[in-house]
C-alpha atoms as a PDB file:
ATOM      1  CA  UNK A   1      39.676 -21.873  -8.241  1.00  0.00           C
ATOM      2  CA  UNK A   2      38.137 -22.524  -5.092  1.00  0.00           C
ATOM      3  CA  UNK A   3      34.437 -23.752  -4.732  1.00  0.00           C
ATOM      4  CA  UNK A   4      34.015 -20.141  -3.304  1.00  0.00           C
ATOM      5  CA  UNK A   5      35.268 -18.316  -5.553  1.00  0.00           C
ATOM      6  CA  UNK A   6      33.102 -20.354  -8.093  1.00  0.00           C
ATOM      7  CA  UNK A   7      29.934 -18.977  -6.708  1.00  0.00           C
ATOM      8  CA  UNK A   8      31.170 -15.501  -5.742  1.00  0.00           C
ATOM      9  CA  UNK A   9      31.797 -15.324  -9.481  1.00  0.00           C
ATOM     10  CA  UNK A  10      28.301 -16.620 -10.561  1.00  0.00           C
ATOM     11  CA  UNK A  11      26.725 -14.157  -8.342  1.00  0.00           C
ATOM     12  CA  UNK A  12      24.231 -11.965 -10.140  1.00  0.00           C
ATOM     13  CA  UNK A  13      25.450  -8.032  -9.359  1.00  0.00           C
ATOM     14  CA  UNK A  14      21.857  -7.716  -7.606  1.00  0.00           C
ATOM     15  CA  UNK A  15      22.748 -10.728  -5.258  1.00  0.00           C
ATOM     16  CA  UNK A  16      26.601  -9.828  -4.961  1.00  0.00           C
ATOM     17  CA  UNK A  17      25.138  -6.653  -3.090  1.00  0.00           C
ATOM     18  CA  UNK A  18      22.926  -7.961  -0.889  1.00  0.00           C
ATOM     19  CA  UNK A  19      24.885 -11.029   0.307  1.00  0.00           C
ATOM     20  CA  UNK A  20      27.798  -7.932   0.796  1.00  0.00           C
ATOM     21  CA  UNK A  21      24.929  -5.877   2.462  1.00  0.00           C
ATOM     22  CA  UNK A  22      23.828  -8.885   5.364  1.00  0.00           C
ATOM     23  CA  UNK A  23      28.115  -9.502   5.451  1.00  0.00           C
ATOM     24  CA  UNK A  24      28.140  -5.593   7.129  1.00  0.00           C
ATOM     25  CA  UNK A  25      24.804  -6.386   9.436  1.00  0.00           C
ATOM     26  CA  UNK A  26      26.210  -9.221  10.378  1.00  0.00           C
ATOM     27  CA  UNK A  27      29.466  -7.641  11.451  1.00  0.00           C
ATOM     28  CA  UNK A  28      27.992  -4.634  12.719  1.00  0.00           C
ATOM     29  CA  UNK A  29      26.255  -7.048  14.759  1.00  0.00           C
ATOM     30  CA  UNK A  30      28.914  -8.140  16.696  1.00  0.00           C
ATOM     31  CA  UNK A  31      31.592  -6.105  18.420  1.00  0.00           C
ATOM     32  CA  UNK A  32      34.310  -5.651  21.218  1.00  0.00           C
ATOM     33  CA  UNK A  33      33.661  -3.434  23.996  1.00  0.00           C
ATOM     34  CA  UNK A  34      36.488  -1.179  22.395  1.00  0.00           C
ATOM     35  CA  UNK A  35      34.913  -1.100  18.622  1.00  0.00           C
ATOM     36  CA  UNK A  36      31.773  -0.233  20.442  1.00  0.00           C
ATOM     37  CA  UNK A  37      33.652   2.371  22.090  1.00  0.00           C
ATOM     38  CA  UNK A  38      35.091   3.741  18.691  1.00  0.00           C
ATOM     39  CA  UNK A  39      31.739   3.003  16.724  1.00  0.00           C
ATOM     40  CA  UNK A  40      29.824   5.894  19.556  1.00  0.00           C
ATOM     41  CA  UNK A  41      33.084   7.924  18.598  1.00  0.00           C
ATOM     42  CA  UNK A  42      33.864   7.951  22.566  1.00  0.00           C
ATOM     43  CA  UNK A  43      37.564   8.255  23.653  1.00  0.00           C
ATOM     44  CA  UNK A  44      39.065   6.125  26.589  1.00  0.00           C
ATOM     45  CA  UNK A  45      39.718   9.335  28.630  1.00  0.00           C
ATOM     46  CA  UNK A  46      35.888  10.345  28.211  1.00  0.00           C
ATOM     47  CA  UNK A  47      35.216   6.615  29.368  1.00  0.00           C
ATOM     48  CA  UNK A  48      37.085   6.908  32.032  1.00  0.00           C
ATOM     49  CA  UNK A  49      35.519  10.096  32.999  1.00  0.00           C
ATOM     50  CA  UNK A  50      32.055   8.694  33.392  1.00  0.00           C
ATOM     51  CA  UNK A  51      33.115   5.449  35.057  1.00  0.00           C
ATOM     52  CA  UNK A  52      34.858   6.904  37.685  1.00  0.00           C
ATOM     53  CA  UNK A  53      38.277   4.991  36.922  1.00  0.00           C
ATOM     54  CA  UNK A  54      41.769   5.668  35.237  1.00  0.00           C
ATOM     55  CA  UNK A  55      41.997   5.874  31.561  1.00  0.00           C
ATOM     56  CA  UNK A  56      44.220   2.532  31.916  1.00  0.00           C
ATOM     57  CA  UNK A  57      41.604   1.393  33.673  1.00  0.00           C
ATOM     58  CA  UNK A  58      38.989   1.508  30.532  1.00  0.00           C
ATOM     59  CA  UNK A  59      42.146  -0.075  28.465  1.00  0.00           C
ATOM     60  CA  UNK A  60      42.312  -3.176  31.008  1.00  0.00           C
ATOM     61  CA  UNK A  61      38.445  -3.441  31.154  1.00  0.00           C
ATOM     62  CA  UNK A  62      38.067  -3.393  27.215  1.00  0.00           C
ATOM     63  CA  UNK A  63      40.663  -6.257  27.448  1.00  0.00           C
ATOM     64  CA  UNK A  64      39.155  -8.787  29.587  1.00  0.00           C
ATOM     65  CA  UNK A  65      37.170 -11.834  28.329  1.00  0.00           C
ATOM     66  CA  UNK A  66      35.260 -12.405  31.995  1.00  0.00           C
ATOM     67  CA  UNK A  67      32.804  -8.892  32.978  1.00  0.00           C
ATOM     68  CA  UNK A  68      30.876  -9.250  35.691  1.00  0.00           C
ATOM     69  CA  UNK A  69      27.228  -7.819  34.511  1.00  0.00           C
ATOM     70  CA  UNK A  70      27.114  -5.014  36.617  1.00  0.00           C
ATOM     71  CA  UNK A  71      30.260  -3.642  35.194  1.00  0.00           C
ATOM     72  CA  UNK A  72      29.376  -4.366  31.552  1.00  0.00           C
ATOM     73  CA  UNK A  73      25.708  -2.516  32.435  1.00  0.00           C
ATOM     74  CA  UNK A  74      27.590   0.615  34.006  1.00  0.00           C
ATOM     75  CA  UNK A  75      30.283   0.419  30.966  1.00  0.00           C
ATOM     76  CA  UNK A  76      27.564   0.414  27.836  1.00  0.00           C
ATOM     77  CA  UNK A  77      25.227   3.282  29.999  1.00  0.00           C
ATOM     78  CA  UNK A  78      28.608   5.374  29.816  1.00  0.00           C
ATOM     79  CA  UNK A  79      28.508   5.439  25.934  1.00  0.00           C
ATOM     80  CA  UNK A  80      24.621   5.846  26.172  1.00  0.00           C
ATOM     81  CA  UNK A  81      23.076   2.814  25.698  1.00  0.00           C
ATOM     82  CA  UNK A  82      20.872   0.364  27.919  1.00  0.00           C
ATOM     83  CA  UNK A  83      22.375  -3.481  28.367  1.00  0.00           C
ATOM     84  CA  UNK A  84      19.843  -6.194  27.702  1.00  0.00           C
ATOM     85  CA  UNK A  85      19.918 -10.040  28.417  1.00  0.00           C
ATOM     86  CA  UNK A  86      18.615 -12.190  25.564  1.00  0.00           C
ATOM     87  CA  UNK A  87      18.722 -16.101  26.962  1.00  0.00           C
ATOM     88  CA  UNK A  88      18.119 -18.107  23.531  1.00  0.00           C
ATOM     89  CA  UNK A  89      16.699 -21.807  23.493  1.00  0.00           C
ATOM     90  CA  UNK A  90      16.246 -23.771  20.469  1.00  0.00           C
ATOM     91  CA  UNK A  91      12.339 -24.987  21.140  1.00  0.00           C
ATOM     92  CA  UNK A  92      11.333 -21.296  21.964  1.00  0.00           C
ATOM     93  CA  UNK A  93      11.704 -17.556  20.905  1.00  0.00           C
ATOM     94  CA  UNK A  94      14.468 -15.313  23.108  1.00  0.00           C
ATOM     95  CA  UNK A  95      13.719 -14.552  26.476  1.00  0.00           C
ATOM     96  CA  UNK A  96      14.612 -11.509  27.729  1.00  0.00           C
ATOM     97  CA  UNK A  97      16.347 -11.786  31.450  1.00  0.00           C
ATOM     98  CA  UNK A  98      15.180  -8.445  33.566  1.00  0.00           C
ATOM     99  CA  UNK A  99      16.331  -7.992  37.349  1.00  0.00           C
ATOM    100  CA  UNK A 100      20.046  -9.195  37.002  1.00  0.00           C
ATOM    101  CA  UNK A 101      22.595  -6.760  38.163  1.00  0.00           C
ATOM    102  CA  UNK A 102      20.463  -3.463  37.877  1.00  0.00           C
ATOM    103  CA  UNK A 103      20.426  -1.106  40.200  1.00  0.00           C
END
């Protein structure tokens, strides 16, 4: 058994749900354009519609690694949500960038 498993299994039931509870947040948190996407329940071809581009072309952009931030800001407006810039630094609280790539 691993050390893992060891303290999985001396979890109290109260603390085995809300370390399983932050686990979701913390996934939640974090997501690809496309699970976004399927998380607002939008399909590529409505995508598409509101960008202005193919329905391959939602496909490509959902697989890129490199967005510039205008793109990204006009893709997460389409599923009806505002983008926001967080610059984190480890002697201060989160800055929030304003004025880059709006339009």
């Amino acid at each position: 058994m691993t050390n893992l498993e060891r303290v999985r299994k001396e979890l109290s039931p109260a603390r085995h749900k809300r370390v399983k509870a932050r686990v979701a947040q913390l996934i939640a948190e974090e997501m690809t354009l496309q699970q976004l996407r399927r998380a607002r329940k939008i399909t590529q071809v409505r995508m598409a519609q509101e960008l202005g581009i193919g329905q391959d072309g939602v496909s490509k952009l959902e697989k890129r690694a490199d967005l510039m931030i205008s793109t990204l800001r006009k893709t997460v407006e389409a599923m009806g949500g505002n983008l926001s810039l967080v610059a984190e630094f480890p002697d201060r609280e989160p800055v929030v960038l304003s004025g880059i790539a709006e339009v």
